[in-house]
Each structure stands twice: as structure tokens, then as C-alpha cells.
Protein backbone atom coordinates (compact mmCIF):
# COMPACT_ATOMS: atom_id res chain seq x y z
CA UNK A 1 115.75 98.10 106.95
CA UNK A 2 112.59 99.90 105.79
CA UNK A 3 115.04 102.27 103.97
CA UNK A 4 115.89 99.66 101.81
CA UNK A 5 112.36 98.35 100.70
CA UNK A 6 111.28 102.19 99.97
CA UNK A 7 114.49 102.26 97.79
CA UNK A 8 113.43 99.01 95.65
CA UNK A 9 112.17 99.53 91.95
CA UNK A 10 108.68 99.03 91.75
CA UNK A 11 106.70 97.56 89.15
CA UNK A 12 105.11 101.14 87.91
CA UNK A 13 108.01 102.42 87.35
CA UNK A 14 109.98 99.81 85.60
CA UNK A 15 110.10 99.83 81.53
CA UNK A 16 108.63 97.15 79.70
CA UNK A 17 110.38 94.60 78.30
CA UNK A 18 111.30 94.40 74.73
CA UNK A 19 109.32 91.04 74.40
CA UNK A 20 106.49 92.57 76.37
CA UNK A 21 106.61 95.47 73.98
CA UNK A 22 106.42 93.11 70.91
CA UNK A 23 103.67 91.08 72.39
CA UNK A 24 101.60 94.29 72.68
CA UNK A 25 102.52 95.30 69.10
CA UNK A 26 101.31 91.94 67.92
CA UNK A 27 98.37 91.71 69.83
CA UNK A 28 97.16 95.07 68.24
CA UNK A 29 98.25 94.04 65.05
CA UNK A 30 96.17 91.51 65.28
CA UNK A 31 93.10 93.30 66.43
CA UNK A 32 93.60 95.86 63.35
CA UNK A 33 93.55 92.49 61.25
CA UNK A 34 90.71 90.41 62.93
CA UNK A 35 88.97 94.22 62.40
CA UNK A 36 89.85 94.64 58.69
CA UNK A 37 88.66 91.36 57.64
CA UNK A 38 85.05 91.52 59.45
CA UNK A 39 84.55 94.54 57.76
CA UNK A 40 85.62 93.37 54.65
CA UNK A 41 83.64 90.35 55.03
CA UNK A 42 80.46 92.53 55.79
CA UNK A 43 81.11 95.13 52.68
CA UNK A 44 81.35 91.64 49.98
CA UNK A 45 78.30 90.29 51.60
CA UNK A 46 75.92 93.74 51.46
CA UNK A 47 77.53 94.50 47.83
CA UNK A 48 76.96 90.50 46.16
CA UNK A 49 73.47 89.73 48.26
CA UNK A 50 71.11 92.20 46.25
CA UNK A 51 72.56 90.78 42.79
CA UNK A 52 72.20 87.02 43.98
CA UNK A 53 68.65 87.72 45.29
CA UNK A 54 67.69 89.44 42.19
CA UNK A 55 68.32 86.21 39.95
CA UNK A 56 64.98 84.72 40.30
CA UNK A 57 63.44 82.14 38.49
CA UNK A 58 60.00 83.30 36.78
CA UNK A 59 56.64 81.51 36.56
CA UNK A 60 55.02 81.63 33.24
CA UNK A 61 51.81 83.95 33.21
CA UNK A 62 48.74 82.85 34.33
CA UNK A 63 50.07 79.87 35.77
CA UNK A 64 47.12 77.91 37.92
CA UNK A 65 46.98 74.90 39.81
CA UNK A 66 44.40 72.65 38.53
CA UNK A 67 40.95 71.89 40.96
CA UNK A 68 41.88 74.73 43.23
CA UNK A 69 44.88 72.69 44.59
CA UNK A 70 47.71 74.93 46.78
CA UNK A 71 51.27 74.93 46.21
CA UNK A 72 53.64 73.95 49.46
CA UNK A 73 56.69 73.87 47.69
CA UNK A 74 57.95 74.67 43.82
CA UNK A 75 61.09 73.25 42.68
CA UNK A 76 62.44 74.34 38.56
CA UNK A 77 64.00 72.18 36.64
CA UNK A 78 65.16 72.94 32.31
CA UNK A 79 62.11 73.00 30.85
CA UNK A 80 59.71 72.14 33.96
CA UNK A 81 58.39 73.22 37.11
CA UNK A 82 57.21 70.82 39.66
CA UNK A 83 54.49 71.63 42.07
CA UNK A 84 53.66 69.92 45.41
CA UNK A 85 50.27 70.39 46.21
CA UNK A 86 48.54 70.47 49.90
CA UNK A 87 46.50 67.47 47.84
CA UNK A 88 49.89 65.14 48.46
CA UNK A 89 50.17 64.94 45.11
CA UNK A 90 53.53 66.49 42.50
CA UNK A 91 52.39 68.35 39.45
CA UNK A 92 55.05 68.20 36.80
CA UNK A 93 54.41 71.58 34.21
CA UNK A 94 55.62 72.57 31.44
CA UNK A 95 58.36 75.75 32.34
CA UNK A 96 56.94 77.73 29.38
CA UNK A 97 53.48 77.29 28.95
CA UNK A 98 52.20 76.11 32.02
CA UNK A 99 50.53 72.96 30.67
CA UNK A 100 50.28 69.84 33.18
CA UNK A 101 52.89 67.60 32.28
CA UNK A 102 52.58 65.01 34.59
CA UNK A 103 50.58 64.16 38.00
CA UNK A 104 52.46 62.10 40.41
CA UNK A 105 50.69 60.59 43.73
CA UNK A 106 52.52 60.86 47.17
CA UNK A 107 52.03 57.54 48.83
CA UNK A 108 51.63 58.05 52.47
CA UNK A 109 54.87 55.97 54.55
């Protein structure tokens, strides 16, 4: 009887199956993919960021708040730059020369 069970195949030493073998080739080929496309990913990322970060709008020279007011946030528009102060207010300027356009009061909610 023990004869018999020292005889049996066991699982070391039985060849995979072809499907087994197919799964393993897919699952790799997938890795290689998954792999390929991160680094791909990574390389368009590092070679567009320092040309989109370079494209910067520019404030005209000598451009100063009026009463010693400070900027929290700029937004540019064509033609104009608005300004919101620490003051609560929005100063609307002109994009080129820097002239006050317009002075807009924040009304508090």
C-alpha cells in the first residue's frame, strides 16, 4: 500500500499545463505593458512640464498697487489684469501700462 502512494506523480514534478503556461505568458505580458506605459507616461510628463511652466504671463514694469495695498490673488484677462487686494477690494489695470482701470468693492456676505 505505501508502495503505491510513493509511486504517485507529485505536483513538483508534473509539467504545467498549456493554459497554465499561457496564463503566465499573459500575465508577464502584461507586466512588460503596465511597465512600458508608466514609463512612457513619466518621460511625456518631465519632457512637456518645463515648456508649459515656462509660458508665463508678464506684469508690466513697475507695476504698484495703489496706497500700499497687497495682492492675494492676480487673475489676466486681454488687455487687463485684475488684482485682489488684502483691502477686500478688486483692482481692474490696464495689461500694458499698469494704469488703474477700475476699483471694485468686495461686499462682505
Amino acid at each position: 500500500m505505501a508502495s503505491d502512494i510513493d509511486n504517485a506523480p507529485k505536483a513538483e514534478d508534473a509539467a504545467p499545463t498549456p493554459e497554465l503556461r499561457f496564463l503566465k505568458l499573459l500575465v508577464t505580458a502584461l507586466a512588460g505593458t503596465m511597465i512600458a506605459g508608466l514609463i512612457t507616461i513619466i518621460v511625456l510628463l518631465v519632457i512637456r512640464f518645463p515648456s508649459v511652466a515656462a509660458v508665463r504671463p508678464t506684469l508690466p514694469e513697475g507695476l504698484t498697487l495703489p496706497g500700499g495695498l497687497k495682492a492675494e490673488a492676480v487673475t489676466f484677462g486681454r488687455g487687463w489684469i485684475a488684482v485682489v487686494t488684502d483691502s477686500g477690494e478688486i483692482l481692474v489695470l490696464d495689461a500694458g501700462t499698469g494704469a488703474l482701470r477700475q476699483r471694485v468693492a468686495i461686499g462682505a456676505p
